[in-house]
Protein backbone atom coordinates (compact mmCIF):
# COMPACT_ATOMS: atom_id res chain seq x y z
CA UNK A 1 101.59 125.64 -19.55
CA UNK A 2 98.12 127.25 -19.23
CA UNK A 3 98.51 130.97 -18.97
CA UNK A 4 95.35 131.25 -17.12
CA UNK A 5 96.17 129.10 -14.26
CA UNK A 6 97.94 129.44 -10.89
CA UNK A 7 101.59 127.69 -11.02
CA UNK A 8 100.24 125.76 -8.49
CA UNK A 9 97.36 124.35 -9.23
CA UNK A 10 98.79 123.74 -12.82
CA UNK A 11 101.61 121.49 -11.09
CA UNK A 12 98.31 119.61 -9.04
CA UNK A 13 96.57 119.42 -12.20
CA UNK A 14 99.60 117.77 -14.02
CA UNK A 15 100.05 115.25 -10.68
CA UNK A 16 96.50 114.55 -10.55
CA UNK A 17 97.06 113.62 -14.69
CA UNK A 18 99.49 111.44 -13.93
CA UNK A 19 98.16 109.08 -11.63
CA UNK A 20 94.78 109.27 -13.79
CA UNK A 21 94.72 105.45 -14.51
CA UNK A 22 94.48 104.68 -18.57
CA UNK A 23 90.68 103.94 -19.02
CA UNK A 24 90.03 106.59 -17.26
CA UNK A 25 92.25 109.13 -19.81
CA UNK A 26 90.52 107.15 -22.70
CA UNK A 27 87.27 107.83 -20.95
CA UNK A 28 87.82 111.73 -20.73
CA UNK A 29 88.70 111.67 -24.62
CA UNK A 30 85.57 110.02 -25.59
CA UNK A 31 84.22 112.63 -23.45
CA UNK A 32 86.00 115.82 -24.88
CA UNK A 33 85.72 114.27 -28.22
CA UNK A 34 81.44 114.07 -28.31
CA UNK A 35 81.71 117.48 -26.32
CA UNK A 36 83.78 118.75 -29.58
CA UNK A 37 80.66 116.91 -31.75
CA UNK A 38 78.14 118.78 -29.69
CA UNK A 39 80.14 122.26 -30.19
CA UNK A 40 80.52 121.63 -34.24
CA UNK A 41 77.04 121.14 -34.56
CA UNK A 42 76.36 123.80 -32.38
CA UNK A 43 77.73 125.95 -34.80
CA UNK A 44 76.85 124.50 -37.93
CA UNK A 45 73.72 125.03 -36.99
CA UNK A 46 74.00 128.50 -36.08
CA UNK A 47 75.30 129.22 -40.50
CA UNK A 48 72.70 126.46 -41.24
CA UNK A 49 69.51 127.20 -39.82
CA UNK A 50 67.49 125.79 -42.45
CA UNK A 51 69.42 122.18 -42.17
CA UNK A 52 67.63 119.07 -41.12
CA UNK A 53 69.36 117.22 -38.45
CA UNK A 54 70.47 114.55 -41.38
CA UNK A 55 72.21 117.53 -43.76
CA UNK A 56 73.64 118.75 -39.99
CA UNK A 57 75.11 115.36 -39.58
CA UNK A 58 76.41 115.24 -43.04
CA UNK A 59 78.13 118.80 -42.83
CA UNK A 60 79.45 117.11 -39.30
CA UNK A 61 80.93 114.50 -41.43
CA UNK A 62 82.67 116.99 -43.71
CA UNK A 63 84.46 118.86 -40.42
CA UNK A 64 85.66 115.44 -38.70
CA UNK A 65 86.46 113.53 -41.79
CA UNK A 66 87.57 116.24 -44.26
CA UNK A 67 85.28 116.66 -47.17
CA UNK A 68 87.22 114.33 -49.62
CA UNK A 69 86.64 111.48 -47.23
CA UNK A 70 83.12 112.59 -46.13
CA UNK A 71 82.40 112.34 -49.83
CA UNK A 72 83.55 109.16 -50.53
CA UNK A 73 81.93 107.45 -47.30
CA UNK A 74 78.46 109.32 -47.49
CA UNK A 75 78.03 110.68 -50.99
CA UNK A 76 77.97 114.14 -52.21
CA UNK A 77 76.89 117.27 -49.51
CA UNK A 78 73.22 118.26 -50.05
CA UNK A 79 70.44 119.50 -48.69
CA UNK A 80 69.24 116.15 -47.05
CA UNK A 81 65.53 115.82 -46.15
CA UNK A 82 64.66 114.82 -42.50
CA UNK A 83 62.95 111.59 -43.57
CA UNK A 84 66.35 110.46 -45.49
CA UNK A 85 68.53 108.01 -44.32
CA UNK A 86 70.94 109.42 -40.85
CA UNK A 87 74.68 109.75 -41.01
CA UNK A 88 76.15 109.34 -38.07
């Protein structure tokens, strides 16, 4: 599965999955899922350095939502002063 792994270890890692009780899978997604948030804005603001946090967010919005959507939920993408309202 993972070409960087040891057969192995994979086939404990795969166990160890399976026995992972339910809330505790839905607790890792939440985790890897605000991890991915952290990395997007990460790099958004790496081409954005002149964003406020709030235009960050927005631009955040536009990634998980898909612009369309991001549009229609939080208005058009622009530069967004700090003191505006926060998308989240």
């Amino acid at each position: 599965m993972l070409s960087d792994t040891h057969p192995k270890m994979e086939a404990l890692q795969i166990e160890l999955l399976r026995k992972t009780p339910p809330w505790r899978k839905v607790e890792m997604l939440g985790q890897m899922y605000e991890t991915t948030k952290q990395l997007a804005l990460v790099g958004l603001r790496h081409r954005h350095p002149e964003a406020s946090e709030a235009e960050l967010r927005r631009r955040l919005a536009d990634l998980l939502l898909g612009p369309q959507l991001a549009e229609r939920v939080y208005g058009p993408l622009r530069p967004i002063k700090e003191d505006d309202e926060d998308v989240d």
